[in-house]
C-alpha atoms as a PDB file:
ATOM      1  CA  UNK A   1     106.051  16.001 112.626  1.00  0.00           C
ATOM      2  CA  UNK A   2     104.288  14.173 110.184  1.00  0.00           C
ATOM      3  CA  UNK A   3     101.088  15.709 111.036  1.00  0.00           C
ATOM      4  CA  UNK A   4     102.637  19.060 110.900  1.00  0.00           C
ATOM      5  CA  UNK A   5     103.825  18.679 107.280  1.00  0.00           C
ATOM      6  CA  UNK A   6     100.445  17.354 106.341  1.00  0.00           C
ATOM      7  CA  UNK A   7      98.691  20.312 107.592  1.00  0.00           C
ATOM      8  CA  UNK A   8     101.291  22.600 105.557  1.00  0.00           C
ATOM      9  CA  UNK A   9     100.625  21.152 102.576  1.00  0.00           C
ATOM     10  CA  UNK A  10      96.876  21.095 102.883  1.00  0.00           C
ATOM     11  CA  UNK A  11      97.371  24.859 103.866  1.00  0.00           C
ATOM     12  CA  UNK A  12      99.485  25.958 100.689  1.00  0.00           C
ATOM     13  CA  UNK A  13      97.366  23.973  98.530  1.00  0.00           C
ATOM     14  CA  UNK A  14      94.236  25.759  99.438  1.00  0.00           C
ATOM     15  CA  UNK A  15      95.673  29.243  98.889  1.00  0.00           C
ATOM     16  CA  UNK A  16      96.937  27.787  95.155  1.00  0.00           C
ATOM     17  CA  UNK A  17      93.781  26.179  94.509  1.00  0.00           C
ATOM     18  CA  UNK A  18      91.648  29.470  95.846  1.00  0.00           C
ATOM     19  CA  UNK A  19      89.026  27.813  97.891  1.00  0.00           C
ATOM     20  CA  UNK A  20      88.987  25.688 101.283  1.00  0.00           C
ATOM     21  CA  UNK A  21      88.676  21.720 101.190  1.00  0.00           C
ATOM     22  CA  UNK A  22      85.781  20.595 103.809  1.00  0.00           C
ATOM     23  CA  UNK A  23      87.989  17.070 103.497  1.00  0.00           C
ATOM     24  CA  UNK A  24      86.804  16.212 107.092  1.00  0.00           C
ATOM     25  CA  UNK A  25      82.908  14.927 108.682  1.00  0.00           C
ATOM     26  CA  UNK A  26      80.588  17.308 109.245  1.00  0.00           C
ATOM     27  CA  UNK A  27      77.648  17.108 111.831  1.00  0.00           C
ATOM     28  CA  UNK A  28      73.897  17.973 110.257  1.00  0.00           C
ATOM     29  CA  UNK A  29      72.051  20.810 111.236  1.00  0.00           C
ATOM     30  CA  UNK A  30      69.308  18.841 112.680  1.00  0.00           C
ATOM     31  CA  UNK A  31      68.712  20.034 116.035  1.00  0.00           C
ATOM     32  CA  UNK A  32      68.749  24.522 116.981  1.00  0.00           C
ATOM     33  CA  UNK A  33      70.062  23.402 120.933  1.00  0.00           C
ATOM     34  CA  UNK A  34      72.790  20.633 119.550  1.00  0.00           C
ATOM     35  CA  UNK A  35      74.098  23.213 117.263  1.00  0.00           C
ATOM     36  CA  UNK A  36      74.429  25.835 119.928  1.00  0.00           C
ATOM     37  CA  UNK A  37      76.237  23.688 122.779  1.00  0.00           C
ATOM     38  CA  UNK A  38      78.069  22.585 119.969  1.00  0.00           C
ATOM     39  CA  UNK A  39      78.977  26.291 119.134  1.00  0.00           C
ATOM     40  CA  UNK A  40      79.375  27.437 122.923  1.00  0.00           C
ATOM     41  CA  UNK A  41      82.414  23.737 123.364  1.00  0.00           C
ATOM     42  CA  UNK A  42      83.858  25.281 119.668  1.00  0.00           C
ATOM     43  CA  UNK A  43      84.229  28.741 120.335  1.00  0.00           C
ATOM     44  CA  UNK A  44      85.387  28.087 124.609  1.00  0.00           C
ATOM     45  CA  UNK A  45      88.167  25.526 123.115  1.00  0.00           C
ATOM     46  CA  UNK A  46      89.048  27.720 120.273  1.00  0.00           C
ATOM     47  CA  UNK A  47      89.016  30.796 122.249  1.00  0.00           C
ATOM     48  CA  UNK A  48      92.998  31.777 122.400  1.00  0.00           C
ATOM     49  CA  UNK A  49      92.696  32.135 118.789  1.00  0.00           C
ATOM     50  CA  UNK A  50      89.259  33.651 118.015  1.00  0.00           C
ATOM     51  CA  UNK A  51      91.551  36.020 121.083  1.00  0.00           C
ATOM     52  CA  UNK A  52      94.146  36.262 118.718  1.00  0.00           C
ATOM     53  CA  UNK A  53      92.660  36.766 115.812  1.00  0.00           C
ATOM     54  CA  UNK A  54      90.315  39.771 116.377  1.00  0.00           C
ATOM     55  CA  UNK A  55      91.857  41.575 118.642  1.00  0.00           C
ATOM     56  CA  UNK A  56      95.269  41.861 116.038  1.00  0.00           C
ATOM     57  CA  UNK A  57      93.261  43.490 113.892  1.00  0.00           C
ATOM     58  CA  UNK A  58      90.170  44.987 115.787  1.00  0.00           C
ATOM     59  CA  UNK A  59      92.413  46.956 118.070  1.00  0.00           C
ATOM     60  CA  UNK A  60      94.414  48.522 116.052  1.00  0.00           C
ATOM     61  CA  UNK A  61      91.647  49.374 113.506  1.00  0.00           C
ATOM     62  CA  UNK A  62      89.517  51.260 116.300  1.00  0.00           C
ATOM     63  CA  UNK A  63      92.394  52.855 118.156  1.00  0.00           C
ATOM     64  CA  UNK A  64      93.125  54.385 114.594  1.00  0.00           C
ATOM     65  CA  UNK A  65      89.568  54.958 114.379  1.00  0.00           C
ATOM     66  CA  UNK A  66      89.447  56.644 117.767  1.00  0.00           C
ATOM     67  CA  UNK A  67      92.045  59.026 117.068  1.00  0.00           C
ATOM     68  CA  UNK A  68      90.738  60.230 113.739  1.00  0.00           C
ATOM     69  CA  UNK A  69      87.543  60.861 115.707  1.00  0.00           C
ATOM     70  CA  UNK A  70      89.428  63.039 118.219  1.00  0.00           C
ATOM     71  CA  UNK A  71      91.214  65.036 115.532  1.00  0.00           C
ATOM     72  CA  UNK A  72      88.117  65.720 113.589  1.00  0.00           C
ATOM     73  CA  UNK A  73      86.189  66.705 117.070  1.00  0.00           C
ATOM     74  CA  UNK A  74      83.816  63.925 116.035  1.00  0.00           C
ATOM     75  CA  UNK A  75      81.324  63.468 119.667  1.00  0.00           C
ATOM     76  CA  UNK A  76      81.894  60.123 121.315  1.00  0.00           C
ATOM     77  CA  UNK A  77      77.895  60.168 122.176  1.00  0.00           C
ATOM     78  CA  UNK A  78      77.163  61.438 118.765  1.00  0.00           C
ATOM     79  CA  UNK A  79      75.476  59.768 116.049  1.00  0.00           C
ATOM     80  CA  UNK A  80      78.306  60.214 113.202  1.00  0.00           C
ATOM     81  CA  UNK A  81      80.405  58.524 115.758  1.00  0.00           C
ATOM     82  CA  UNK A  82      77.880  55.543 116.074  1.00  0.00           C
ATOM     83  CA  UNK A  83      78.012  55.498 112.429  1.00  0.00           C
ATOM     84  CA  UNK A  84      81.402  55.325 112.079  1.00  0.00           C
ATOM     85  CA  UNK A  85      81.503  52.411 115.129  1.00  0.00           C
ATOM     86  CA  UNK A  86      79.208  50.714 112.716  1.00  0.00           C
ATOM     87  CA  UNK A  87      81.765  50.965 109.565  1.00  0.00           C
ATOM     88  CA  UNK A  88      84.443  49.683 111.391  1.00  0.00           C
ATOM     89  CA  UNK A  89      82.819  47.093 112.137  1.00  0.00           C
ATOM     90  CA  UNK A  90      82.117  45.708 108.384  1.00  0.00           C
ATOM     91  CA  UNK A  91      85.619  46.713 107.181  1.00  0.00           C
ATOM     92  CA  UNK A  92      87.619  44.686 109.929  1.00  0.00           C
ATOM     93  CA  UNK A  93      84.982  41.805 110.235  1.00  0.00           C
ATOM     94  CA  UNK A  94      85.434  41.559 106.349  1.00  0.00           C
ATOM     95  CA  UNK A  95      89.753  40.576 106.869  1.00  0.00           C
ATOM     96  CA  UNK A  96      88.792  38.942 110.429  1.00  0.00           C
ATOM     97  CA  UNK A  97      85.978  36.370 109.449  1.00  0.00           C
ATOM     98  CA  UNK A  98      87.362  34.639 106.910  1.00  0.00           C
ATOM     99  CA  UNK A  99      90.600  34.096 108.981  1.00  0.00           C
ATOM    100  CA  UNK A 100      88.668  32.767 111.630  1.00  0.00           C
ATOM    101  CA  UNK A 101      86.969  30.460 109.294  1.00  0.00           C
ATOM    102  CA  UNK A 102      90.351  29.185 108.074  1.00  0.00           C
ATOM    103  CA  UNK A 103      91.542  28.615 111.241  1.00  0.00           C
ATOM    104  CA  UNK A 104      88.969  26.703 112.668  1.00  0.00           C
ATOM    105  CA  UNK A 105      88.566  24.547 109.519  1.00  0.00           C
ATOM    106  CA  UNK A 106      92.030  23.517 110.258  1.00  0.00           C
ATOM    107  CA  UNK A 107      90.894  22.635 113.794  1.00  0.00           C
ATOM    108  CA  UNK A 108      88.026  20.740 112.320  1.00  0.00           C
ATOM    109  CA  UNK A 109      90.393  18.229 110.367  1.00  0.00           C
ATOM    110  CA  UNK A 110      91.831  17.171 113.834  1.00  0.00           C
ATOM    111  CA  UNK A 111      94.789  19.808 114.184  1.00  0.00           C
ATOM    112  CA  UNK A 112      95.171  22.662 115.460  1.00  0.00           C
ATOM    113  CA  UNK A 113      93.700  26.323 114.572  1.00  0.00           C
ATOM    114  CA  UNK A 114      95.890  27.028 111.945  1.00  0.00           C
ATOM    115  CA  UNK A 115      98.865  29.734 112.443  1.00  0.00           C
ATOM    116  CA  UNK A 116      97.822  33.411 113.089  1.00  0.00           C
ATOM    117  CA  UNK A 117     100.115  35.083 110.210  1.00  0.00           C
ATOM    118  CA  UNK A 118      98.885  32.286 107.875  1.00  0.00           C
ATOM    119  CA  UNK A 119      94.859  32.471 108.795  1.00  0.00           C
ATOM    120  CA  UNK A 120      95.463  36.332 108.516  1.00  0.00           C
ATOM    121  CA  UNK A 121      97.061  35.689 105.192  1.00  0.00           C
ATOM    122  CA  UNK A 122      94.039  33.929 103.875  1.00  0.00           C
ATOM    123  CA  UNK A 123      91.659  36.712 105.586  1.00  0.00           C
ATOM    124  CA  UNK A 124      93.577  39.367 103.471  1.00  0.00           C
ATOM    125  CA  UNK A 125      92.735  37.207 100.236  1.00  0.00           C
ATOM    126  CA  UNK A 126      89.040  37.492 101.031  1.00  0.00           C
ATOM    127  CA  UNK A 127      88.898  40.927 102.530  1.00  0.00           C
ATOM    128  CA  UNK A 128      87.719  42.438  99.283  1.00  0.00           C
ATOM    129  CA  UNK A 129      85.056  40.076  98.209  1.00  0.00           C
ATOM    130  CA  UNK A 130      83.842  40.225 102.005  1.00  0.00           C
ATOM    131  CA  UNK A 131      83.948  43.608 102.116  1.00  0.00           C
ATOM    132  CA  UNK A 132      82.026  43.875  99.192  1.00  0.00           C
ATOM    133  CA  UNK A 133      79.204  41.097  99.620  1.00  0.00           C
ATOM    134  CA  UNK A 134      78.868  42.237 103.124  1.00  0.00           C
ATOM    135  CA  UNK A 135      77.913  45.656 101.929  1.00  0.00           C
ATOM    136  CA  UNK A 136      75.582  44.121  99.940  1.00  0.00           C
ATOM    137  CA  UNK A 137      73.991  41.917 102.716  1.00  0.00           C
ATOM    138  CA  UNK A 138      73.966  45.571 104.873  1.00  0.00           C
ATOM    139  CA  UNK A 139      72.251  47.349 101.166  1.00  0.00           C
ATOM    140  CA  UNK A 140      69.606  44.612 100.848  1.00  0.00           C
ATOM    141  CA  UNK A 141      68.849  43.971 104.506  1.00  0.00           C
ATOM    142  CA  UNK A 142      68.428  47.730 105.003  1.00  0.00           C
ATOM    143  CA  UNK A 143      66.366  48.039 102.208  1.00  0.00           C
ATOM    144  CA  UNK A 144      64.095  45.247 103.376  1.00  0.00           C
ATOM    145  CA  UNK A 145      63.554  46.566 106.851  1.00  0.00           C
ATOM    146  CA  UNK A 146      62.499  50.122 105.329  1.00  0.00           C
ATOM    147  CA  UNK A 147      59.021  48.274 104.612  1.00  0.00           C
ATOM    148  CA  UNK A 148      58.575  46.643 107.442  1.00  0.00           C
ATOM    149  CA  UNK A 149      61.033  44.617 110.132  1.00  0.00           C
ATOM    150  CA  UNK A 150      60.017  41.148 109.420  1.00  0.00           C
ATOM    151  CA  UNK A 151      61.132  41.345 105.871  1.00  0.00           C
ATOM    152  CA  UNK A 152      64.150  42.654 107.216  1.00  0.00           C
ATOM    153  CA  UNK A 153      65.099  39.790 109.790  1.00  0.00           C
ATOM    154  CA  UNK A 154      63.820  37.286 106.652  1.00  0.00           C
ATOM    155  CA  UNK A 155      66.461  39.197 104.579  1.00  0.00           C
ATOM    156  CA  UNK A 156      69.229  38.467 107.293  1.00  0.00           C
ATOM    157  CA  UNK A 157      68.242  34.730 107.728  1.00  0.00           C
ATOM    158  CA  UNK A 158      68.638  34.029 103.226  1.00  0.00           C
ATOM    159  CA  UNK A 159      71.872  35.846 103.857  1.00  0.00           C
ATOM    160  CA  UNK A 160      73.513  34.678 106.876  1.00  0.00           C
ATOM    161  CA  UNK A 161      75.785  32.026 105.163  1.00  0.00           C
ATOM    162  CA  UNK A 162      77.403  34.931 103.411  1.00  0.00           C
ATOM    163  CA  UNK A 163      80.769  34.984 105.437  1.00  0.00           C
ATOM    164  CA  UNK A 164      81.577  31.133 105.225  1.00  0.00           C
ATOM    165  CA  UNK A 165      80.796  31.062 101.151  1.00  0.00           C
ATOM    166  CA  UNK A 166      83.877  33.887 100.908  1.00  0.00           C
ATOM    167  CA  UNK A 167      85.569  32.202 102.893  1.00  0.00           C
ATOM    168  CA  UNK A 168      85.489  28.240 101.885  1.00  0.00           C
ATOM    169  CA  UNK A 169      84.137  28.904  98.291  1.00  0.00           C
ATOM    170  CA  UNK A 170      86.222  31.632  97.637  1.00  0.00           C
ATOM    171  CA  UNK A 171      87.519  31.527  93.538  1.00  0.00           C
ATOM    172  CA  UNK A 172      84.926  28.855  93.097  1.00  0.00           C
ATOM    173  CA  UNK A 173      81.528  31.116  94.259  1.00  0.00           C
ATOM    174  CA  UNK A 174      81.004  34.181  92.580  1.00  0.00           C
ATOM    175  CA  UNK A 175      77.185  34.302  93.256  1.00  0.00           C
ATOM    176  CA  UNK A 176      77.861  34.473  97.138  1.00  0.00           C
ATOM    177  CA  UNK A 177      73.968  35.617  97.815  1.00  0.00           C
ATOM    178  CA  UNK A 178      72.384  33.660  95.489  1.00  0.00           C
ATOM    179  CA  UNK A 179      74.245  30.621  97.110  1.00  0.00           C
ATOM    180  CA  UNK A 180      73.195  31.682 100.708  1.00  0.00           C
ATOM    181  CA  UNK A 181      69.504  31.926  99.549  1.00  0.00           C
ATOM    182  CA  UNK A 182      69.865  28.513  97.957  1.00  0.00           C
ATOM    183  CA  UNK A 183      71.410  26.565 101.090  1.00  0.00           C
ATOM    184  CA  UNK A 184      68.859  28.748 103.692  1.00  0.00           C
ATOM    185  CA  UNK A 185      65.875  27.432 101.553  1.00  0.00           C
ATOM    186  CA  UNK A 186      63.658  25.386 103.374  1.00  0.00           C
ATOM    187  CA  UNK A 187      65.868  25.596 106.404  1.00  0.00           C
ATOM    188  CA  UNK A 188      65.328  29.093 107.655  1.00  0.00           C
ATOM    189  CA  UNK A 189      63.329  28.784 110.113  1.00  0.00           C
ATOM    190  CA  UNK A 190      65.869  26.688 112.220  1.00  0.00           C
ATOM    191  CA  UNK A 191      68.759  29.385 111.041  1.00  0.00           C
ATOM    192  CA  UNK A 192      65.968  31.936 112.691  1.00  0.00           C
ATOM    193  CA  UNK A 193      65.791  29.984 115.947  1.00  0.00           C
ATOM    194  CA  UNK A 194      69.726  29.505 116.268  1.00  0.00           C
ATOM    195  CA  UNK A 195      70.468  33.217 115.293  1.00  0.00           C
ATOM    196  CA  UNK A 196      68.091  34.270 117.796  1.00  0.00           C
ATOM    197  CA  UNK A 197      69.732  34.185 121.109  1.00  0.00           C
ATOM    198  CA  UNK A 198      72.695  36.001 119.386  1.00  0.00           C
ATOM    199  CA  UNK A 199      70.408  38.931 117.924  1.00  0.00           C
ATOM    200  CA  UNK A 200      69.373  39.349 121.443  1.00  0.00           C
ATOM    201  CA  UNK A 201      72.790  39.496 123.258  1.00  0.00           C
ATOM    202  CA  UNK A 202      74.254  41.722 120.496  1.00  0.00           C
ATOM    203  CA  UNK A 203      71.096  44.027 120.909  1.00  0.00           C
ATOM    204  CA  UNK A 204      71.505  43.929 124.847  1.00  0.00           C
ATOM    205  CA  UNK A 205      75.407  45.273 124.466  1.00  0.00           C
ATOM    206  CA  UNK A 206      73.941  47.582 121.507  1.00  0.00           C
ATOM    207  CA  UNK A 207      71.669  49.615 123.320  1.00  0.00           C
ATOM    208  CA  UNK A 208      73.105  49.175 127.237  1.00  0.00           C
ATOM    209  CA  UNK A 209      76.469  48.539 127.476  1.00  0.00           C
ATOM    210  CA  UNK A 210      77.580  51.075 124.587  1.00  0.00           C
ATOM    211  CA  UNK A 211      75.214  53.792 125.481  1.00  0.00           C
ATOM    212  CA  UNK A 212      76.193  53.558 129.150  1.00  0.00           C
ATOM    213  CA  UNK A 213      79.537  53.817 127.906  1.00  0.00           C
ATOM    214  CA  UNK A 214      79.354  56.567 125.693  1.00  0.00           C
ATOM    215  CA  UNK A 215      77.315  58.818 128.388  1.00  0.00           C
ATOM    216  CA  UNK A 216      79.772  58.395 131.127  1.00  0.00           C
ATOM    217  CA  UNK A 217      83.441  58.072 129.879  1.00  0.00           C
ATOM    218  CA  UNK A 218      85.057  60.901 127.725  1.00  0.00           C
ATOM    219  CA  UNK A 219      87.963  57.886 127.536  1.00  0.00           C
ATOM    220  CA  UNK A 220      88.426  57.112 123.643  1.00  0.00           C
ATOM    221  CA  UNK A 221      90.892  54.597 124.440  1.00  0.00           C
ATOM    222  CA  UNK A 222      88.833  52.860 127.029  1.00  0.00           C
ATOM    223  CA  UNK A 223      85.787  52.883 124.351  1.00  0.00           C
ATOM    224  CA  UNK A 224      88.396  51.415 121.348  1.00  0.00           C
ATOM    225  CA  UNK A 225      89.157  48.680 123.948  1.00  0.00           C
ATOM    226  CA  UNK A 226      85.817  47.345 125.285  1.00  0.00           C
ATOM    227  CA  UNK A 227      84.262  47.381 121.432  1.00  0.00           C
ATOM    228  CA  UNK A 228      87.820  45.377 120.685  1.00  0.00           C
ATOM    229  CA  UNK A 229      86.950  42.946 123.034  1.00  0.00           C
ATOM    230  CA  UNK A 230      83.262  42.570 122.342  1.00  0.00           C
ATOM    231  CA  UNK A 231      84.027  42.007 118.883  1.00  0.00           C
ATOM    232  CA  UNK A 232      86.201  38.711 120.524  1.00  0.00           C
ATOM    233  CA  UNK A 233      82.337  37.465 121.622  1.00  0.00           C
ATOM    234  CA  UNK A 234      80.699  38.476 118.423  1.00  0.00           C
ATOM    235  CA  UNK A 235      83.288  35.696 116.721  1.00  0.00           C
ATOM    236  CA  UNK A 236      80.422  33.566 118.717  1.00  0.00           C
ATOM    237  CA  UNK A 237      78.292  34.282 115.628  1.00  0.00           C
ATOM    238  CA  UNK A 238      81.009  33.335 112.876  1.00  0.00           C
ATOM    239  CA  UNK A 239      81.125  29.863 114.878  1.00  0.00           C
ATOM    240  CA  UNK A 240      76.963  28.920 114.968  1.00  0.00           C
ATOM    241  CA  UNK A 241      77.016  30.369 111.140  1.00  0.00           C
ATOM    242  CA  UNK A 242      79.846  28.450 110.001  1.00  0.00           C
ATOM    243  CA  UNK A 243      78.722  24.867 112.113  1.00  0.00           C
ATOM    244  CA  UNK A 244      74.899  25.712 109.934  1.00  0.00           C
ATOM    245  CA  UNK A 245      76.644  26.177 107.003  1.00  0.00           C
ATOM    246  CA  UNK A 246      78.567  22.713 107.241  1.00  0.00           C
ATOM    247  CA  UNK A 247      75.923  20.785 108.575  1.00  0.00           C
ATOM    248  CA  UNK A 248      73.781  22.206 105.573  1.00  0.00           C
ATOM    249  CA  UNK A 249      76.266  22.312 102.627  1.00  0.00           C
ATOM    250  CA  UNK A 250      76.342  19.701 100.204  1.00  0.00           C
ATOM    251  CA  UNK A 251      79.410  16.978 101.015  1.00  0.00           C
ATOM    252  CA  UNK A 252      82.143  17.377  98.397  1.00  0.00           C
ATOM    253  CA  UNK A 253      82.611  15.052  95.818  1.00  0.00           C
ATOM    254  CA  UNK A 254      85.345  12.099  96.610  1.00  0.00           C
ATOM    255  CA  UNK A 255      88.230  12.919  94.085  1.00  0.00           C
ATOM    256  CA  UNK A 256      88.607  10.407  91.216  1.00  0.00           C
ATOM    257  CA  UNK A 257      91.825   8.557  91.671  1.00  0.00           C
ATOM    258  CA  UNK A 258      92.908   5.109  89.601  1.00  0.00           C
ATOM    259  CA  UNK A 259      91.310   3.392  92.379  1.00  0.00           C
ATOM    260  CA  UNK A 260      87.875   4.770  91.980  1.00  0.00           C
ATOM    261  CA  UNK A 261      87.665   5.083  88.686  1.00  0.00           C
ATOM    262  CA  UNK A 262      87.985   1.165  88.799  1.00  0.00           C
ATOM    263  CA  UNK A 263      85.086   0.442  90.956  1.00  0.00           C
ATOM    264  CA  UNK A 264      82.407   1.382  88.734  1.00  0.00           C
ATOM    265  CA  UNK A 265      83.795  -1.185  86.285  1.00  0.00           C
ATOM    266  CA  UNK A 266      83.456  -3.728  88.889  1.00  0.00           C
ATOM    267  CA  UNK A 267      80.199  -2.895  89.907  1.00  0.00           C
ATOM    268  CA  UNK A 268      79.332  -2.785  86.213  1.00  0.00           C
ATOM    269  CA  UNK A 269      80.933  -6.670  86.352  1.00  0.00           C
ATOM    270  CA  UNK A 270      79.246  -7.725  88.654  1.00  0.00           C
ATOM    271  CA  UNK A 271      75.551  -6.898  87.281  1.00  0.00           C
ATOM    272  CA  UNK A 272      75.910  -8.261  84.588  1.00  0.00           C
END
């Protein structure tokens, strides 16, 4: 019970205060395999929720989707209908990721994930601002790969800390990109190496599984349920980005109570 009522009150004061507390020990970003078993034991043991979470939302976005496709005659194999697979995507991630994030920072603290109407609560607090700086990452990494592709993937690599900044920083970060280029620095080749294997599985379902699917079902419902679903697996991504993001992340300042402010005087004391 006790435990419980701690948690609340951590909860409510991080929606009054506007940002997340990382009041908890974080792991450093040291080593690309550590980080990614550590990812694969967080997202398995986490995985009712991520569940939860994404399909609550994800579902009923691209059933809605789905049927606004077949009213407007849109073609399931067709490019506009790609397009707007692709749009859905950034509008739902943007309410989904930082409710995910919330959740499993309340796991991190040695609770549980926190409760699904209250992580959505916080995800529909950030779904503007990561709507909007998601666009931007989309803008400036599309941009990039019009020269070539390598300044594209660079592009993604200063930006990928983009969803846990709006979601921890929150009030407290308006410069959400300038911030992800700042932590990335000197670290992105590392970020690189840990992104990779998920680049590669999401290009796999990309380019197989979707345009298998597309080619040989006319089923709109089946098509708004498998990309539900593998949106539950992309959360895999929001897990290795968040774990970089703490190991990498400055540790917040220890809040100055009577006690503290005491032991500099001490210190000071004993010097002299």
């Amino acid at each position: 019970m006790r435990e419980r009522r701690a948690q609340g009150n951590t909860n409510t004061t991080d929606f009054s205060r506007g940002y997340l507390a990382v009041d908890f020990p974080t792991e450093p970003f040291h080593s690309v395999g550590g980080l990614l078993l550590r990812s694969v034991r967080v997202f398995l043991s986490n995985l009712g929720f991520l569940t939860a979470v994404t399909l609550v939302v994800f579902l009923p976005g691209k059933l809605l989707l789905q049927l606004a496709c077949w009213l407007g005659n849109v073609p399931i194999d067709g490019v506009l209908s790609a397009v707007l697979l692709d749009l859905s995507d950034l509008v739902l991630g943007a309410l989904v990721a930082p409710a995910v994030i919330y959740g499993l920072l309340g796991r991190f603290r040695g609770g549980s994930p926190a409760p699904l109407a209250e992580a959505l609560a916080w995800g529909r607090r950030q779904w503007a601002k990561s709507l909007w700086n998601r666009f931007k990452v989309e803008i400036t990494v599309m941009l990039w790969s019009a020269l070539l592709l390598v300044p594209g993937i660079v592009a993604m690599v200063k930006l990928a800390f983009t969803d846990p900044i709006v979601a921890i920083e929150a009030d407290r970060e308006r410069e959400v990109l300038g911030k992800s280029r700042a932590l990335t620095q000197g670290h992105r080749w590392r970020i690189f190496l840990a992104l990779l294997p998920l680049w590669a599985a999401e290009l796999v379902v990309t380019f197989l599984v979707f345009s298998a699917l597309q080619r040989h079902t006319d089923s709109r419902l089946l098509i708004a349920l498998v990309d539900s679903l593998f949106s539950v697996g992309g959360q895999w991504s929001t897990v290795i980005v968040l774990l970089m993001y703490l190991g990498l992340r400055a540790p917040e300042k220890e809040p100055l109570t009577p006690a503290n402010a005491q032991r500099p005087n001490k210190r000071l004391r004993r010097a002299a």
